[in-house]
Protein backbone atom coordinates (compact mmCIF):
# COMPACT_ATOMS: atom_id res chain seq x y z
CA UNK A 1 -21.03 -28.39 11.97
CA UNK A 2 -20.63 -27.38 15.63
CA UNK A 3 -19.17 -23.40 15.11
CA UNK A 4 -16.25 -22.22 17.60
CA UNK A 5 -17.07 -19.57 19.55
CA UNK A 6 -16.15 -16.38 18.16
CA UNK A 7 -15.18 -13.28 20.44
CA UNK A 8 -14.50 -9.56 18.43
CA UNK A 9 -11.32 -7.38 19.96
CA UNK A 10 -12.10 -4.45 18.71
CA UNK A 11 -15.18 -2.48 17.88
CA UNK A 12 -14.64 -0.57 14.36
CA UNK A 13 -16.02 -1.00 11.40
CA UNK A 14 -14.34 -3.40 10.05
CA UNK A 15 -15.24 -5.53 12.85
CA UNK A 16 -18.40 -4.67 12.08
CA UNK A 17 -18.58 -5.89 8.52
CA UNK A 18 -17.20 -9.17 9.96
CA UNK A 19 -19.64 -9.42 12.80
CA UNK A 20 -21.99 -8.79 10.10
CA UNK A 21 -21.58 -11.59 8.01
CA UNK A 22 -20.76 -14.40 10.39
CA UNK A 23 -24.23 -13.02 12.19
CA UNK A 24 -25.56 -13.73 8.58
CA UNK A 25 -24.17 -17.25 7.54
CA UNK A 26 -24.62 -18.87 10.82
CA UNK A 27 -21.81 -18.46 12.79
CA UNK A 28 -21.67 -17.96 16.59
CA UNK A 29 -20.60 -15.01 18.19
CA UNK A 30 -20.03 -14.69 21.49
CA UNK A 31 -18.32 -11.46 22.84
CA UNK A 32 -16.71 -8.01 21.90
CA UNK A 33 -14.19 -6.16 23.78
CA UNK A 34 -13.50 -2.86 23.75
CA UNK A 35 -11.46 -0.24 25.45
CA UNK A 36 -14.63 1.14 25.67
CA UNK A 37 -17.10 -0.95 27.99
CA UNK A 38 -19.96 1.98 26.51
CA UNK A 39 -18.70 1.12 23.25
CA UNK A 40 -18.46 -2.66 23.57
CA UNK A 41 -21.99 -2.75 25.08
CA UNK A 42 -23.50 -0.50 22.08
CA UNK A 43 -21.98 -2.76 19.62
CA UNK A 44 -23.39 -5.80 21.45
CA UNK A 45 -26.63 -4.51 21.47
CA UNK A 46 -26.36 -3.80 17.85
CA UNK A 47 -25.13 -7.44 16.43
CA UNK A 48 -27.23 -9.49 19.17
CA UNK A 49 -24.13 -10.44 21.09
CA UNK A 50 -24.45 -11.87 24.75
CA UNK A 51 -21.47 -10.66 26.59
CA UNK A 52 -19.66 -6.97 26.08
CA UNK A 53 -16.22 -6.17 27.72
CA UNK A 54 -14.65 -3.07 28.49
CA UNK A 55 -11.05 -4.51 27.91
CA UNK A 56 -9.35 -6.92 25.44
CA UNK A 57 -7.66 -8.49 28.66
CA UNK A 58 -11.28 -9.39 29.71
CA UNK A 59 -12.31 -10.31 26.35
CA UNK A 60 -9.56 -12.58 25.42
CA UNK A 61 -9.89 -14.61 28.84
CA UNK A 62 -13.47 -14.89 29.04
CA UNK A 63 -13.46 -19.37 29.26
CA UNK A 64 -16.54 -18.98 26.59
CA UNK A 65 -14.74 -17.49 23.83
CA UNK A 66 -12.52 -20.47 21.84
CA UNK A 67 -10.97 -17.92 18.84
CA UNK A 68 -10.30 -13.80 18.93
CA UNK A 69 -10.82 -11.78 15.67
CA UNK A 70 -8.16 -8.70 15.78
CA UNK A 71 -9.79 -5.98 14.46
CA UNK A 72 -7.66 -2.83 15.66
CA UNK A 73 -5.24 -0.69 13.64
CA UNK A 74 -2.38 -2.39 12.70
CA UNK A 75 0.17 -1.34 15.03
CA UNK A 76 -1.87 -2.71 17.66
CA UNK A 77 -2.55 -6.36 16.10
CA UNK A 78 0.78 -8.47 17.22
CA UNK A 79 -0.09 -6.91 20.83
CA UNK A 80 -3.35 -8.01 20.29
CA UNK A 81 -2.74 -11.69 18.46
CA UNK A 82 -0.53 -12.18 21.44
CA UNK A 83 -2.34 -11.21 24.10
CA UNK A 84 -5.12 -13.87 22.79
CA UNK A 85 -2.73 -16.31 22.36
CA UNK A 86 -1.10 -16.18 25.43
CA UNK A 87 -4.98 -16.41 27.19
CA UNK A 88 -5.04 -20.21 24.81
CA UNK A 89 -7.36 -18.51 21.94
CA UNK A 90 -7.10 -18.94 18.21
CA UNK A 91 -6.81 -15.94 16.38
CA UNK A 92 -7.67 -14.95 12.61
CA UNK A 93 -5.95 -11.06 12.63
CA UNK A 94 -6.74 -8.46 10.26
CA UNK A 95 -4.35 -7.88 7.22
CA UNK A 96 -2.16 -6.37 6.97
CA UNK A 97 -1.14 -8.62 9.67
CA UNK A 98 1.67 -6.77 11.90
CA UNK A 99 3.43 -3.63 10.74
CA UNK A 100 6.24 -5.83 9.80
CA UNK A 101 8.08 -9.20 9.32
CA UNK A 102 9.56 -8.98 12.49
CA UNK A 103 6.10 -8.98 14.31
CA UNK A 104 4.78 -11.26 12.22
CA UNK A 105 7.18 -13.90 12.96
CA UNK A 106 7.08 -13.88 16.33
CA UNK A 107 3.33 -14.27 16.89
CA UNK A 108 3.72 -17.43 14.43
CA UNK A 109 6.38 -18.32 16.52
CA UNK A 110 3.79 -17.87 19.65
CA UNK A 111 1.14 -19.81 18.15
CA UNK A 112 3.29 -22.67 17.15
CA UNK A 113 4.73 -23.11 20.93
CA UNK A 114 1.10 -22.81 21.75
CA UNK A 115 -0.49 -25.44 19.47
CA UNK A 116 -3.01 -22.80 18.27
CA UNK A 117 -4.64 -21.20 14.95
CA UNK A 118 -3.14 -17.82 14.16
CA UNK A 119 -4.64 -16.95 10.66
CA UNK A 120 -5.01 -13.32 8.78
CA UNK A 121 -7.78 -12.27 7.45
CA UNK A 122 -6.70 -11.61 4.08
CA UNK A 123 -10.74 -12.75 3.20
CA UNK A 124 -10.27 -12.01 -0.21
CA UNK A 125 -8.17 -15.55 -0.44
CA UNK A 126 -11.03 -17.39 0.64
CA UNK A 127 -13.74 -15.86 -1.82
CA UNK A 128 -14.99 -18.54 -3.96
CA UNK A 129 -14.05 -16.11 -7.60
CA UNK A 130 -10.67 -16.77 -6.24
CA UNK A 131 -10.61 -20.15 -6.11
CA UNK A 132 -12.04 -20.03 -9.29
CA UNK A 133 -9.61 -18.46 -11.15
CA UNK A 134 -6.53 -20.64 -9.61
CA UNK A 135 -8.73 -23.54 -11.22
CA UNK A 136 -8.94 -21.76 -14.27
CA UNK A 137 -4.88 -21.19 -14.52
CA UNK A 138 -4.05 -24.83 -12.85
CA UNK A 139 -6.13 -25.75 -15.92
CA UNK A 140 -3.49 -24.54 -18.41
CA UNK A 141 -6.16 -23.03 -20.92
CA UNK A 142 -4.41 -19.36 -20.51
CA UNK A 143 -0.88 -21.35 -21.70
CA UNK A 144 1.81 -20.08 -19.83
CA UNK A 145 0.81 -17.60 -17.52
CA UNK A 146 3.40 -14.46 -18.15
CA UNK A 147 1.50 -11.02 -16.17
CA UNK A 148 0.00 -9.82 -13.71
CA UNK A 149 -1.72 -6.06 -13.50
CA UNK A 150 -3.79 -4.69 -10.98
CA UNK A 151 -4.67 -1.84 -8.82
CA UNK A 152 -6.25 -0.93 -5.32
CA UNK A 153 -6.78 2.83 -5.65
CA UNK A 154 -9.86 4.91 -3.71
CA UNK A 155 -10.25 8.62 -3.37
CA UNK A 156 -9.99 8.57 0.43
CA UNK A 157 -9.97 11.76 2.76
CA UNK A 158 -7.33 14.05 3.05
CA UNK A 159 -7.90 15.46 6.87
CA UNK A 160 -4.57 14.91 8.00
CA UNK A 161 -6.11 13.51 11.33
CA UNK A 162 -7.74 10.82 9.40
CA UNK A 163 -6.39 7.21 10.07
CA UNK A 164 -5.51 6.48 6.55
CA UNK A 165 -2.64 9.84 6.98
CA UNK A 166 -1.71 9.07 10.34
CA UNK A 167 1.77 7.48 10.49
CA UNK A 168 1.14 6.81 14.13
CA UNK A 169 -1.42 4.33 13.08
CA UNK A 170 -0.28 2.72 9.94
CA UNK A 171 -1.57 4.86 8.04
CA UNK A 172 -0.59 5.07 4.01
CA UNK A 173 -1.51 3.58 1.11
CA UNK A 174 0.50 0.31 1.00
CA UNK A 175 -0.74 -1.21 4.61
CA UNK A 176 -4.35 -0.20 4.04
CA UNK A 177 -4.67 -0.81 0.34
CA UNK A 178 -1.53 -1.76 -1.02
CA UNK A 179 -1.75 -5.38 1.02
CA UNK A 180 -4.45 -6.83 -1.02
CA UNK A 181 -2.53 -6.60 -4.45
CA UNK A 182 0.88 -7.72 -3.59
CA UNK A 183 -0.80 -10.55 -1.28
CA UNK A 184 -2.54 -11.45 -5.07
CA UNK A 185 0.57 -11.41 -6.74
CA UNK A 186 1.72 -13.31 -4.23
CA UNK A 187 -0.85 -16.03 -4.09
CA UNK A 188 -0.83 -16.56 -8.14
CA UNK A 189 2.77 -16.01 -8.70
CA UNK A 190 4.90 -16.92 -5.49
CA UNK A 191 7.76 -14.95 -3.89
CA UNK A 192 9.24 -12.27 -6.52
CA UNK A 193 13.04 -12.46 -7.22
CA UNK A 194 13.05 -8.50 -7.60
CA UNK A 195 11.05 -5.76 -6.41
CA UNK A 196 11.24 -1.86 -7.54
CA UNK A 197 8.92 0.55 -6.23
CA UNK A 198 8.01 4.45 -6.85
CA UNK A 199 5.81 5.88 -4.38
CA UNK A 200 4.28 9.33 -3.58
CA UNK A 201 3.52 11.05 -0.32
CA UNK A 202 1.15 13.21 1.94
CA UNK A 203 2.07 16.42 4.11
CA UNK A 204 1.92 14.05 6.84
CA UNK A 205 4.77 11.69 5.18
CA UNK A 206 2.27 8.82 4.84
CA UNK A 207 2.27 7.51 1.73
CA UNK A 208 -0.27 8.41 -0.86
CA UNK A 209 0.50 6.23 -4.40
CA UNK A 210 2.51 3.17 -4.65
CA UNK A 211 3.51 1.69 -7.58
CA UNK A 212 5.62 -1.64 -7.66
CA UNK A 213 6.86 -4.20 -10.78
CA UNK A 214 7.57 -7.78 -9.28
CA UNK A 215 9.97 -9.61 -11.38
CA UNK A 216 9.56 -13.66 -11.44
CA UNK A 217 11.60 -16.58 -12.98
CA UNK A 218 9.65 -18.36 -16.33
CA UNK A 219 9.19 -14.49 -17.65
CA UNK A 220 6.59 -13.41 -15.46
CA UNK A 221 6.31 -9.91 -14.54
CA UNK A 222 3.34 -8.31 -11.79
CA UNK A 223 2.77 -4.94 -11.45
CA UNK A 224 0.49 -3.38 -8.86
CA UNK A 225 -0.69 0.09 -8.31
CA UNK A 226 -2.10 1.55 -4.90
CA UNK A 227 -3.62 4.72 -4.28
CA UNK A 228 -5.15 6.69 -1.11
CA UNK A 229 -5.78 10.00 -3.56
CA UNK A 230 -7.00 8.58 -6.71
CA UNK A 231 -9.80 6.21 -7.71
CA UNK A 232 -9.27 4.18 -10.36
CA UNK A 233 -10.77 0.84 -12.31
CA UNK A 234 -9.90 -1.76 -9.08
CA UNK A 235 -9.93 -4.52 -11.58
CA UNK A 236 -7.08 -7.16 -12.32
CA UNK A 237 -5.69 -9.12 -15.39
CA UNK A 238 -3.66 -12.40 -15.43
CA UNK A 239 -1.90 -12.68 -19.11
CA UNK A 240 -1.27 -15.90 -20.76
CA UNK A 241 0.31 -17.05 -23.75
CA UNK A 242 -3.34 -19.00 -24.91
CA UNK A 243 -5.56 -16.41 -22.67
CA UNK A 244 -6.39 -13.96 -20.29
CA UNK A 245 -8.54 -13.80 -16.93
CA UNK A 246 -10.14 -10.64 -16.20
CA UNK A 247 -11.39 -9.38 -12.59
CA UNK A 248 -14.25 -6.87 -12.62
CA UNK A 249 -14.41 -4.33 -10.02
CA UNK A 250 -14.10 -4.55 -7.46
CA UNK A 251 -11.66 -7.46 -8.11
CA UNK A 252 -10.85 -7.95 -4.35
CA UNK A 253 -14.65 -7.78 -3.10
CA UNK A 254 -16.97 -10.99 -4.50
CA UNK A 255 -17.41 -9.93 -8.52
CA UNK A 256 -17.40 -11.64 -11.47
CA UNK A 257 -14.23 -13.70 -13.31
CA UNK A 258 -14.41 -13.88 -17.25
CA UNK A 259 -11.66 -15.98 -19.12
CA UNK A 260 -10.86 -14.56 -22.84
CA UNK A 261 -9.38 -16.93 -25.30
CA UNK A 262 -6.15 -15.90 -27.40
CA UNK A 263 -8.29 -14.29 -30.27
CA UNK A 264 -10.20 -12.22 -27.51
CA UNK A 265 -13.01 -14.10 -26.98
CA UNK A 266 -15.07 -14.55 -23.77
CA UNK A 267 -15.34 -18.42 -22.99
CA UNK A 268 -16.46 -18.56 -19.39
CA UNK A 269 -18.11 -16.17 -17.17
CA UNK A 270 -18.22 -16.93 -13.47
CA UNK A 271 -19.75 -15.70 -10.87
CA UNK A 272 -20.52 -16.63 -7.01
CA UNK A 273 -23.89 -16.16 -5.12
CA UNK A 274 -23.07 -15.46 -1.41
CA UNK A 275 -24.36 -13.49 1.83
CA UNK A 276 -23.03 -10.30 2.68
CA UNK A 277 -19.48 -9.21 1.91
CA UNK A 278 -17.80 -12.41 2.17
CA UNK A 279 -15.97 -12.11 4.89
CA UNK A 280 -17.32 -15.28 6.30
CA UNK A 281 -15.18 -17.68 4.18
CA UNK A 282 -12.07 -16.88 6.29
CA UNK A 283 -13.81 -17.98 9.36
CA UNK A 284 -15.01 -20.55 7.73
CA UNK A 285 -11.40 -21.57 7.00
CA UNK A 286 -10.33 -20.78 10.60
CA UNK A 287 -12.97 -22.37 11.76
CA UNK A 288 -12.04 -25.93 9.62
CA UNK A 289 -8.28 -25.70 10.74
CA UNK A 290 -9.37 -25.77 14.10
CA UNK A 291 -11.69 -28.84 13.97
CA UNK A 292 -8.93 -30.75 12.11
CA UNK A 293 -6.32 -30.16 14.19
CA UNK A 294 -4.35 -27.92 11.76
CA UNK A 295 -2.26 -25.31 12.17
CA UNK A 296 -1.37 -23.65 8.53
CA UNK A 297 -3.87 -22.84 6.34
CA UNK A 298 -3.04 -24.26 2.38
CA UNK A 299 -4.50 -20.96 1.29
CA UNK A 300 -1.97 -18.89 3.21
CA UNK A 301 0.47 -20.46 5.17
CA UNK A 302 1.90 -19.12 7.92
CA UNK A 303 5.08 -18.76 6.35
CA UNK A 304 3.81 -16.78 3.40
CA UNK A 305 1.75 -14.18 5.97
CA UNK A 306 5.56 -13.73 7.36
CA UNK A 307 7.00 -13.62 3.54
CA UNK A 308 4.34 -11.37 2.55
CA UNK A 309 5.05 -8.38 4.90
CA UNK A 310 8.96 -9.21 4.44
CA UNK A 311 7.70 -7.99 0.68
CA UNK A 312 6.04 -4.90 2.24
CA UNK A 313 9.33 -4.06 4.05
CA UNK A 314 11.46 -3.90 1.24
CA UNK A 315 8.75 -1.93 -0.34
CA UNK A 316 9.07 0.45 2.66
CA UNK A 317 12.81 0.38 2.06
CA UNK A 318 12.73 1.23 -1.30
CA UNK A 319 10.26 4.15 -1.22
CA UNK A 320 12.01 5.41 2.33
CA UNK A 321 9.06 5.13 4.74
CA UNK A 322 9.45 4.08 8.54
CA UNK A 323 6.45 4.41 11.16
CA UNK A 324 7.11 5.93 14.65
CA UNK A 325 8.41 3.24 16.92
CA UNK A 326 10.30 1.24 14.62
């Protein structure tokens, strides 16, 4: 397989932990850009890459660089998507994927007039556990599938000039942490016919605990939990009527998958070998749409990205939280 040429906008660390693992599994990349030509040149030298920029503009028209990984805060990534989309690049942008629906949409709406790839990096769709456990509930061994609980909750810092409290930046529980359970609920279960959410805030107003119960037709209820101030188990359980699937921590990072019959007992354990953090699978997927002339991904279609953060605004609307700018 001949791998596209990958080019980083953005230097943090999550672009690191990318970087890493495509450096790791064989992937090429090609360029970083940077607002910071010191600090695009430093992480160059530091992941082996050939070409630093000290602009995104630079980065995202450099003719050797076929698909852009967005990598800044969030309210900088539908600037950022578009900007490499209007230069004829591909992009795969960082969940969550705009601040909001109405961003979303219209960089899908720019990629479509453009013919190209725009994919987020929700990588924890891609991980092979996941695909697992769809096979596992496809299979109709758990009987009908009736619940959904899990939670996303870290003890993060409280220095209200840290990103995670900084309104001005996204900052909050739901966009940082809050993203990868209701995209779960939303990849297992579909849209949700009702939404209620109780959340909790920082001094700074961001937010600091979300809680949310999705309501479903066929009696299926999820609930999720986020947190910024309060670690908890980061696993996840899908109820059925024959069985259960449980997630070990951390249930959105590669981990293990064990399926419990109806009396309780364990029946399959499954777990994944892989390199690095597994970040590499979305590429991968990027990557494959790409060579076959593809635009939506089956794993998360372009429409569902746009759904998905319509589910985060009504969140938002429930619990009474706006970002500057909006």
């Amino acid at each position: 397989m001949t791998h596209l040429r990958w080019g980083i906008l953005a230097a943090g660390w999550i672009a690191e932990s990318f970087t890493s693992d495509l450096n790791d599994n064989g992937f090429t990349v090609q360029a970083v850009g940077s607002r910071s030509l010191e600090k695009a040149r430093a992480f160059a030298d530091r992941f082996g890459i050939r070409t630093a920029h000290g602009s995104y503009e630079n980065l995202v028209n450099d003719p050797e660089v076929d698909i852009v990984y967005i990598a800044t805060p969030h309210p900088f990534h539908a600037e950022a998507a578009k900007l490499a989309l209007e230069a004829g690049k591909h992009v795969l942008v960082e969940k969550p994927f705009t601040l909001n629906a109405a961003e979303a949409q219209e960089v899908m709406d720019l990629a479509e007039e453009k013919g190209l790839v725009a994919l987020e990096a929700m990588w924890t769709r891609f991980l092979p556990h996941m695909a697992r456990v769809r096979e596992v509930i496809a299979s109709g061994v758990l009987g009908e599938v009736r619940t959904l609980m899990v939670d996303h909750t870290q003890d993060l810092p409280d220095d209200p000039a840290h990103r995670i409290n900084d309104l001005a930046l996204g900052g909050g529980s739901l966009l940082d942490l809050g993203i990868y359970p209701v995209s779960f609920a939303w990849d297992l279960f579909g849209e949700p016919l009702t939404v209620q959410s109780h959340a909790t805030f920082k001094e700074t107003g961001a937010d600091a605990t979300i809680a949310t119960i999705f309501g479903y037709d066929g009696a299926r209820v999820a609930t999720t939990v986020s947190a910024s101030d309060t670690r908890g188990p980061n696993r996840a359980s899908i109820l059925g009527t024959e069985g259960r699937i449980e997630i070990d921590a951390v249930w959105y990072s590669q981990t293990t998958v064990r399926v419990y019959d109806v009396e309780g007992t364990e029946t399959e354990t499954f777990t994944a070998e892989i390199t690095g953090r597994g970040m590499q699978f979305q590429a991968a997927e990027a990557e494959r749409l790409v060579a076959a002339g593809e635009l939506d991904s089956p794993l998360l279609p372009r429409a569902e990205t746009v759904a998905i953060m319509a589910t985060l605004d009504t969140i938002r609307e429930q619990i009474g939280l706006r970002y500057p700018g909006e």
